[in-house]
C-alpha atoms as a PDB file:
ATOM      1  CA  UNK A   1      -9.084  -4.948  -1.879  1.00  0.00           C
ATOM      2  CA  UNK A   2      -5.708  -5.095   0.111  1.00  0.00           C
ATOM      3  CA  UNK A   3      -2.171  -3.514  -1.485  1.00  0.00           C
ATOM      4  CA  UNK A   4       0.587  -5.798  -0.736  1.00  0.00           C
ATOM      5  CA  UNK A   5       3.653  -3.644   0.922  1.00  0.00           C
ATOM      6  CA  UNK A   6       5.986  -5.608  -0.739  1.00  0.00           C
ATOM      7  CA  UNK A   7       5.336  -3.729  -3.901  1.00  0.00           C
ATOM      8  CA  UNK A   8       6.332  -0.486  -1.689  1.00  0.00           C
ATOM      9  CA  UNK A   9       9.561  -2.508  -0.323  1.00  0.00           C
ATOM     10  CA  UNK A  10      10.710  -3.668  -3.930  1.00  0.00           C
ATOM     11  CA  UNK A  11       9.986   0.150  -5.104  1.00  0.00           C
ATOM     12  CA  UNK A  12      12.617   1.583  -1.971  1.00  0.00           C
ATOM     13  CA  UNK A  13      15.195  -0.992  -2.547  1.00  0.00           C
ATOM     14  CA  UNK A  14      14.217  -3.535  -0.264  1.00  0.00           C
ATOM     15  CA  UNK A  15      15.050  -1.835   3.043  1.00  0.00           C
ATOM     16  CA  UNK A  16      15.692  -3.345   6.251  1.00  0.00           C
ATOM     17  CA  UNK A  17      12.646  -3.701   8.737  1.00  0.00           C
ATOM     18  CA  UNK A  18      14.718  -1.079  11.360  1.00  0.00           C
ATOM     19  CA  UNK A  19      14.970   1.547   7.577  1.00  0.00           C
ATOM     20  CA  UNK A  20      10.606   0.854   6.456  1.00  0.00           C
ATOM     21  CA  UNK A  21       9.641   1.717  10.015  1.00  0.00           C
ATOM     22  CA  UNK A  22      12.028   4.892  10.194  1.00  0.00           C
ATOM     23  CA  UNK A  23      11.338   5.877   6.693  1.00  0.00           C
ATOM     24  CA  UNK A  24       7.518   5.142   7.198  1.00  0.00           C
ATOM     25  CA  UNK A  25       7.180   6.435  10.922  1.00  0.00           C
ATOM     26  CA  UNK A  26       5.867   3.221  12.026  1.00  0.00           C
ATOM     27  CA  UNK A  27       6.257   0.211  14.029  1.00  0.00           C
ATOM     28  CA  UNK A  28       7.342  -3.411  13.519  1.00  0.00           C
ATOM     29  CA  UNK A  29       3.988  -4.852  14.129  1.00  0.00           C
ATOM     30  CA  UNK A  30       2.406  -2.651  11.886  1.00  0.00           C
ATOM     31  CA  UNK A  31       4.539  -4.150   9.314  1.00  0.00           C
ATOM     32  CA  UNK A  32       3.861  -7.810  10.489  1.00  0.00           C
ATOM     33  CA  UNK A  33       0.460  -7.132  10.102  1.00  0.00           C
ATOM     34  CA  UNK A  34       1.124  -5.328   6.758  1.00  0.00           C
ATOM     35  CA  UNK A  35       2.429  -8.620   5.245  1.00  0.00           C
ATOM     36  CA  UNK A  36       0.150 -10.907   6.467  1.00  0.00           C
ATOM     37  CA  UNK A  37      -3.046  -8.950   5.217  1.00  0.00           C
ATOM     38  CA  UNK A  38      -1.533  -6.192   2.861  1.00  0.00           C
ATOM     39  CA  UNK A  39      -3.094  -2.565   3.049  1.00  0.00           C
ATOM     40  CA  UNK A  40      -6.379  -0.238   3.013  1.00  0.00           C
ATOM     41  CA  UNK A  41      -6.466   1.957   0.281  1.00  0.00           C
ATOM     42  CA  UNK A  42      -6.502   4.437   2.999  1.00  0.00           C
ATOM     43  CA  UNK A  43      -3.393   3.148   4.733  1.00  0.00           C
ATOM     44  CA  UNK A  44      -1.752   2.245   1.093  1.00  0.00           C
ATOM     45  CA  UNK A  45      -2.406   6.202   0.204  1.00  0.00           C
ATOM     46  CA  UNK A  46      -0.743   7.248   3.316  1.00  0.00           C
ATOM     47  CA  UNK A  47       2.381   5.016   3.310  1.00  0.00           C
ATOM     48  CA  UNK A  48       3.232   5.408  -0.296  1.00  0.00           C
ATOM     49  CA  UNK A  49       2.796   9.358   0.296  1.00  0.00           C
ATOM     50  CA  UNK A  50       5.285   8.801   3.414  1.00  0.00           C
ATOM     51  CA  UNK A  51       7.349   7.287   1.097  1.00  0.00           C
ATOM     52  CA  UNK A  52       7.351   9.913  -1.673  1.00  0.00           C
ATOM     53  CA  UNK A  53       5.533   8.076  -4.047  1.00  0.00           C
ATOM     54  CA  UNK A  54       2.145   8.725  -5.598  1.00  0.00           C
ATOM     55  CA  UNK A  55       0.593   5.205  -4.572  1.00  0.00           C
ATOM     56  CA  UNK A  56      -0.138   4.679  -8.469  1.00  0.00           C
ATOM     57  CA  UNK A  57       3.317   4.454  -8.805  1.00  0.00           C
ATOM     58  CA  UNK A  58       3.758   1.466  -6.241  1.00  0.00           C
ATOM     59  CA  UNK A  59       0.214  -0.388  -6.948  1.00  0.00           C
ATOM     60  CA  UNK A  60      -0.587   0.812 -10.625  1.00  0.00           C
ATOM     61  CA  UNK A  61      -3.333  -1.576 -11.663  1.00  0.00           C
ATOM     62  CA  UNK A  62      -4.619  -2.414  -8.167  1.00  0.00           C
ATOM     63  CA  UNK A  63      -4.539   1.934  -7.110  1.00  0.00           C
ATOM     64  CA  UNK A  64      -6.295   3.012 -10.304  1.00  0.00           C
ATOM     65  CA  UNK A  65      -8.608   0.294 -10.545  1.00  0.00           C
ATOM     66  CA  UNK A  66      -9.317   0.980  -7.186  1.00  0.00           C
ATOM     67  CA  UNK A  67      -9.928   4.570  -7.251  1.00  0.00           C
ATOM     68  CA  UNK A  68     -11.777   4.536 -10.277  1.00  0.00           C
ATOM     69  CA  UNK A  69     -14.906   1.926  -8.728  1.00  0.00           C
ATOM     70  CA  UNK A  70     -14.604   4.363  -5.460  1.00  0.00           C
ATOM     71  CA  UNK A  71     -15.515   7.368  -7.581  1.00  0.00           C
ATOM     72  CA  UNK A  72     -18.079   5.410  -9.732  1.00  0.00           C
ATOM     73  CA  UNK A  73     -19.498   3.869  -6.030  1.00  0.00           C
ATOM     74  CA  UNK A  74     -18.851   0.247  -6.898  1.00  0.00           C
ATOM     75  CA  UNK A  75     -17.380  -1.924  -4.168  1.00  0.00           C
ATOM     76  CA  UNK A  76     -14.506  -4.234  -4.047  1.00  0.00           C
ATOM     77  CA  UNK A  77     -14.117  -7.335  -3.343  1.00  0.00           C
ATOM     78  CA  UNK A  78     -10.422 -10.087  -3.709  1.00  0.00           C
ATOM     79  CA  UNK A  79      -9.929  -7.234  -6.829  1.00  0.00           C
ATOM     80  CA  UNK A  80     -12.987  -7.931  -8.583  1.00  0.00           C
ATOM     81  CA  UNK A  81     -15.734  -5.158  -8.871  1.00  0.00           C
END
């Protein structure tokens, strides 16, 4: 399961590229690569904490569905347990 960062973008007001990788503390290509393939629940966690979000609040259905089969031990796969 990916989280798309355009969720995160459309949640801080769609920033410029030069304002997400100052706000975030990353770089460009991290971005690039953010948009073509989307997030880890790891990296989605850390970004939307960066952010000043709780990442429930950016991904609701994808971050509690997604914690929820992670406590229960079920893997994901494309969103479907």
């Amino acid at each position: 399961m990916t989280f798309p960062i355009e969720a995160l973008e459309r949640m801080l007001g769609q920033p410029t590229e030069f304002q997400l990788t100052r706000l975030l503390r990353c770089d460009a290509s991290e971005l690039t690569t953010a948009r073509a393939w989307g997030w880890s629940w790891g990296q989605a966690d850390h970004y939307a904490t960066r952010a000043g979000f709780h990442p429930g609040e950016v991904w609701p259905d994808l971050w509690w569905s997604a914690a929820l089969a992670d406590r229960a031990g079920v893997e994901w796969a494309d969103g479907v347990a």
